[in-house]
N, C-alpha and C. Protein backbone atom coordinates (compact mmCIF):
# COMPACT_ATOMS: atom_id res chain seq x y z
N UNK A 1 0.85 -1.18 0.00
CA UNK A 1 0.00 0.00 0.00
C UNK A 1 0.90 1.25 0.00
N UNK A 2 0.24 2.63 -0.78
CA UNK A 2 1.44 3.49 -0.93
C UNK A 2 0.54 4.79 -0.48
N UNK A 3 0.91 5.58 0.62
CA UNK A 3 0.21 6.96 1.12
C UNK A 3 0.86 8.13 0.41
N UNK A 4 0.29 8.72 -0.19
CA UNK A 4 0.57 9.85 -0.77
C UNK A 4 0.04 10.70 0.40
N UNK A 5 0.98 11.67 0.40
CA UNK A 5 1.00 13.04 1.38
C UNK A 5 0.97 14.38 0.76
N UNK A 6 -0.23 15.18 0.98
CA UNK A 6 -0.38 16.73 0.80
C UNK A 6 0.03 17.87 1.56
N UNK A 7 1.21 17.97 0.85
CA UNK A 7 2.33 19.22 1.29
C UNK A 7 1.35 20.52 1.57
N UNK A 8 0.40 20.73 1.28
CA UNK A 8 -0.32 22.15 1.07
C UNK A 8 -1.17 22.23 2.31
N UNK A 9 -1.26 21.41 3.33
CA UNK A 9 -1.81 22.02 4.43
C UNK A 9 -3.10 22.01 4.81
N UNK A 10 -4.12 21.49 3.49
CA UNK A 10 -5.49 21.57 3.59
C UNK A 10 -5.77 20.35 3.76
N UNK A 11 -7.06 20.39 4.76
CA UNK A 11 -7.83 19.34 5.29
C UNK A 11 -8.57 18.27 4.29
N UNK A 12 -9.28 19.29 3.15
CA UNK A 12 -9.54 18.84 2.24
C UNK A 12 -9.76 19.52 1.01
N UNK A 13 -9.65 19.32 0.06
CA UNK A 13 -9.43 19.84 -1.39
C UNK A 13 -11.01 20.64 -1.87
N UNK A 14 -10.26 21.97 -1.91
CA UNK A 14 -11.41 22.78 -2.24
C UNK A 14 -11.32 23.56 -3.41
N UNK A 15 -12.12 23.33 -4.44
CA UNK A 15 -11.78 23.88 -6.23
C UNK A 15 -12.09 25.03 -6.03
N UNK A 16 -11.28 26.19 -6.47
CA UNK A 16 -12.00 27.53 -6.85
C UNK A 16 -11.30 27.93 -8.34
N UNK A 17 -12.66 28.49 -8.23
CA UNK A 17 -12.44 28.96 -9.96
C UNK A 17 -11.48 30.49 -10.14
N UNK A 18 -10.30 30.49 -11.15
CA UNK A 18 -9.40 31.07 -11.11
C UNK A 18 -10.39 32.75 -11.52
N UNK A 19 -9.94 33.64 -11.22
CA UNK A 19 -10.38 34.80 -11.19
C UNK A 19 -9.97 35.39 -12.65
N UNK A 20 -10.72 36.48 -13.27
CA UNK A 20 -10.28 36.71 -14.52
C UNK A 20 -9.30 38.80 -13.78
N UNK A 21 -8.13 37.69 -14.72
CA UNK A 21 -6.88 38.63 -14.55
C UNK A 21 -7.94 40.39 -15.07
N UNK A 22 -7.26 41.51 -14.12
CA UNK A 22 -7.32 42.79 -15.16
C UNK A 22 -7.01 43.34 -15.97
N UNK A 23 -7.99 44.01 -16.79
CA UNK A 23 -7.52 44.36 -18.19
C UNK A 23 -6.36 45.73 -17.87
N UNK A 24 -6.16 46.09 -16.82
CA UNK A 24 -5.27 47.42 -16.77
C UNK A 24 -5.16 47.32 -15.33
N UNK A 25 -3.84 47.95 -14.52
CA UNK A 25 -3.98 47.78 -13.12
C UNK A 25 -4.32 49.49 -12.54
N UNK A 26 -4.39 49.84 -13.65
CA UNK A 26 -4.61 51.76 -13.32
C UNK A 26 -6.16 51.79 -12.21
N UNK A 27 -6.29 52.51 -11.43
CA UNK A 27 -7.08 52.54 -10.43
C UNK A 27 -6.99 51.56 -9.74
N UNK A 28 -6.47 50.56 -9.45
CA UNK A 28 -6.91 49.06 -8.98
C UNK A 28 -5.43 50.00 -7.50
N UNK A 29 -5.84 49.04 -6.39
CA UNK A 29 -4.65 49.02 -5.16
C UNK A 29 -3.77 47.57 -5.30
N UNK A 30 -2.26 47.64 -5.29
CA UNK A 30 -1.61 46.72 -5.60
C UNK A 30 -1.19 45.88 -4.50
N UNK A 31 -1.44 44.91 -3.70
CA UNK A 31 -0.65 44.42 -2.61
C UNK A 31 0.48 43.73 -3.16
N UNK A 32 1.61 43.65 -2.88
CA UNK A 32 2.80 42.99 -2.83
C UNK A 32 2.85 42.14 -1.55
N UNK A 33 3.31 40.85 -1.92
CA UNK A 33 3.12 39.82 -0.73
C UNK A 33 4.49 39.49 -0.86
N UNK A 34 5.44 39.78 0.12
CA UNK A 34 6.86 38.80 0.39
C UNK A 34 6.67 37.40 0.83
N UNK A 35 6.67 36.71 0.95
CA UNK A 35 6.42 35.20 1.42
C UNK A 35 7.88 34.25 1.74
N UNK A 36 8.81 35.53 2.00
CA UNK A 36 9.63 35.01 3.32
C UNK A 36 10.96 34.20 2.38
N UNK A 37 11.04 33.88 1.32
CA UNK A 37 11.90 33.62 -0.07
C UNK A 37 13.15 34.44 0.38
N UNK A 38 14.09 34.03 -0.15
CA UNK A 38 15.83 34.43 -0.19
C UNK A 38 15.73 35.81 -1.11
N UNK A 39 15.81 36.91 -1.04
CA UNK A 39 16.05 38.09 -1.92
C UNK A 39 14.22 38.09 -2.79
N UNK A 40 13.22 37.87 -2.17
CA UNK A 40 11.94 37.86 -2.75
C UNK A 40 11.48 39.46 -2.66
N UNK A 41 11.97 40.35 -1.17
CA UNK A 41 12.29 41.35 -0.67
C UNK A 41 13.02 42.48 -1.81
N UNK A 42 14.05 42.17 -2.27
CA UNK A 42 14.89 42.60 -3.28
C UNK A 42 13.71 42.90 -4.30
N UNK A 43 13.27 41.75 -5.24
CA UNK A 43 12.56 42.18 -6.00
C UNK A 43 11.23 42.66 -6.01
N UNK A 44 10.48 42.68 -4.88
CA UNK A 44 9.45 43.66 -4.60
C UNK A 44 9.95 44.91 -4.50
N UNK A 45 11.13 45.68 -3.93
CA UNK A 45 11.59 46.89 -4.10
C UNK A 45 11.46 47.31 -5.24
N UNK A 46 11.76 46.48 -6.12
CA UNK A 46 11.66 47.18 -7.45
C UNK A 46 10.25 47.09 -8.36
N UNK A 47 9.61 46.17 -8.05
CA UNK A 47 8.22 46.13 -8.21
C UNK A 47 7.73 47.42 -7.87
N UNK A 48 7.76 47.94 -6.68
CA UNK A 48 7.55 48.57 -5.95
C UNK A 48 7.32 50.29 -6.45
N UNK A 49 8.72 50.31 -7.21
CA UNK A 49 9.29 51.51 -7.31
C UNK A 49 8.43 51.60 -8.85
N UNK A 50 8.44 50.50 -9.78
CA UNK A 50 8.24 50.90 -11.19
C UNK A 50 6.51 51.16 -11.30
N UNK A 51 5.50 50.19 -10.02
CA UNK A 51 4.47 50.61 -9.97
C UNK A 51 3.84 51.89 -9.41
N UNK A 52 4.69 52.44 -8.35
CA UNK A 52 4.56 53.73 -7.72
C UNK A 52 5.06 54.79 -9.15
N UNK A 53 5.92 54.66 -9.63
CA UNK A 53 6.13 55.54 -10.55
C UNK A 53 5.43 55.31 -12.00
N UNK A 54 4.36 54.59 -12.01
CA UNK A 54 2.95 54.71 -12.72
C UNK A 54 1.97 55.15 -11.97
N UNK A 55 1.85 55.89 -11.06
CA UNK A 55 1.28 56.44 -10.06
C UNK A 55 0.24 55.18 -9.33
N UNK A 56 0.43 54.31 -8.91
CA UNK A 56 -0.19 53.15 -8.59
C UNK A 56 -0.08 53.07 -6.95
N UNK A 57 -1.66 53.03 -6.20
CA UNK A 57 -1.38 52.86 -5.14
C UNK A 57 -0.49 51.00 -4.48
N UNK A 58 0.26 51.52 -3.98
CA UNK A 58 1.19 50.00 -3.35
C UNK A 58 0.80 50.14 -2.03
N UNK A 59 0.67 48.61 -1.10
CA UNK A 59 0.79 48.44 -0.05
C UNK A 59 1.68 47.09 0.24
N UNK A 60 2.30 46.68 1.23
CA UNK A 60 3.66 45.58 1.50
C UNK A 60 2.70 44.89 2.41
N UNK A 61 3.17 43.57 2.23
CA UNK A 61 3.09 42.46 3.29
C UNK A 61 3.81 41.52 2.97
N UNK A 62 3.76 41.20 4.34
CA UNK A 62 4.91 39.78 4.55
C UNK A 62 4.46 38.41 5.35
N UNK A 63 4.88 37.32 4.89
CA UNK A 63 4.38 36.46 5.48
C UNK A 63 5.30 36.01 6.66
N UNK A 64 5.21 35.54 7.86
CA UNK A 64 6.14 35.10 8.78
C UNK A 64 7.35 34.37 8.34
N UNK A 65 6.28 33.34 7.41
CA UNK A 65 7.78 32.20 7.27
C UNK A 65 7.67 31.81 5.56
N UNK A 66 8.69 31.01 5.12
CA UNK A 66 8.00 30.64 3.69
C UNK A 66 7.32 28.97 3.40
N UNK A 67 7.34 28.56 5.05
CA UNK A 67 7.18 27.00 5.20
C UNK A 67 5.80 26.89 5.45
N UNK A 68 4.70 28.03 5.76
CA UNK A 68 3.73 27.92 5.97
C UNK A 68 2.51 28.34 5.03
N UNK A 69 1.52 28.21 4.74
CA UNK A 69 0.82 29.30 4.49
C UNK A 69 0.48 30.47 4.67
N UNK A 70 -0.03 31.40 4.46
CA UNK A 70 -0.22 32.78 5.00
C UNK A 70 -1.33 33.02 5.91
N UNK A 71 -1.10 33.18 7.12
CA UNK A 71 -1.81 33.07 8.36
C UNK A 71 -3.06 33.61 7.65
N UNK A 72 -4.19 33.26 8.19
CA UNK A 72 -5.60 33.29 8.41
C UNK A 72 -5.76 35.32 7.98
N UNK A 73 -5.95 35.90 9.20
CA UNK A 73 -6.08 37.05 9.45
C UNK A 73 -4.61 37.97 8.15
N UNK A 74 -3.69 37.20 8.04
CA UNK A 74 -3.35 38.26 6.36
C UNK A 74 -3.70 38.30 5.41
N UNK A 75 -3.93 36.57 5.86
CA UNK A 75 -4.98 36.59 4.17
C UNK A 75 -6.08 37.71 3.96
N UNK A 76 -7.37 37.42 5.28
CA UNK A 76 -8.11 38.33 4.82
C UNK A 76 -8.03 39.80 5.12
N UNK A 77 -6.72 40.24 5.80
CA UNK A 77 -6.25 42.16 5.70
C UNK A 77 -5.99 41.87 4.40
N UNK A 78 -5.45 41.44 3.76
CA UNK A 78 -4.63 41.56 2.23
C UNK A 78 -6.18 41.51 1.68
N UNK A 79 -7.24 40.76 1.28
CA UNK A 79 -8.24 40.10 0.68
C UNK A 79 -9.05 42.01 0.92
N UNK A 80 -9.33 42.77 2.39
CA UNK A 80 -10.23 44.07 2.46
C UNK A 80 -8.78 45.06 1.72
N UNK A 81 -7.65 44.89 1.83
CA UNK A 81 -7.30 46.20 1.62
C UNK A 81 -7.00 46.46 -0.33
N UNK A 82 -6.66 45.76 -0.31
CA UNK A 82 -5.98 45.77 -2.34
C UNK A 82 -6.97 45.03 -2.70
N UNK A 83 -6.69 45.35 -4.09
CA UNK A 83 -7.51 44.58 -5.29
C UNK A 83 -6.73 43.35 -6.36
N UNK A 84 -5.50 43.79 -6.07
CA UNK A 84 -4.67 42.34 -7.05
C UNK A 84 -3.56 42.30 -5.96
N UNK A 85 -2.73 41.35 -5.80
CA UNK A 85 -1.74 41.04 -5.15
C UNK A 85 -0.57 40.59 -6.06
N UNK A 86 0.34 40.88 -5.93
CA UNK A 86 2.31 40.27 -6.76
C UNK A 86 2.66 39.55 -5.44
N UNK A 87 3.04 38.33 -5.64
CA UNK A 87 3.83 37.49 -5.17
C UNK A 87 5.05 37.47 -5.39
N UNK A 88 6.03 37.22 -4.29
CA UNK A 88 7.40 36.95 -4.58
C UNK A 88 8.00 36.27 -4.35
N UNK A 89 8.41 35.44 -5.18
CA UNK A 89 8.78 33.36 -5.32
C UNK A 89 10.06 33.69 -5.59
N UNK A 90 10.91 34.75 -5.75
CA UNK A 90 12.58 34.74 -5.78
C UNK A 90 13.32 33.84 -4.91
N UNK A 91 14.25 33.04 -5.29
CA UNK A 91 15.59 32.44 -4.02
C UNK A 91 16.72 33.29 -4.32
């Protein structure tokens, strides 16, 4: 007999349907999510800088660790405050 194991943390498998990307990010609020990655930090700075200088509102977050998911309560501050989120998967 062979147990396969789910790295992702969930109890049980829940489908959601992928969201349709925006046609422009102009008016939209941008969250940037660090997720705790080797130099992931690095390249949100510059994310950072090239969306602010399209006059784009930015806000930062960070996740504690990169071994976990993103605690409960950031998810949903991140989910009321912005409208699209950038991830940063850099090593």
């Amino acid at each position: 007999m062979t147990t396969i194991l789910d790295p992702t943390a969930e109890r049980s498998v829940s489908a959601r349907p992928r969201l349709a990307r925006p046609e422009s990010l102009e008016g939209l609020r941008v969250g940037l999510l660090d997720i705790a990655k080797t130099k992931g930090d690095i390249f949100l700075d510059r994310v950072e800088q090239k969306l602010t200088e399209r006059g784009l509102v930015v806000k930062r977050y960070a996740k504690p660790t990169n071994t976990r998911p993103a605690p409960t309560a950031l998810s949903q501050k991140i989910a009321t405050e912005v409208d699209v989120v950038i991830e940063a998967l850099s090593d």
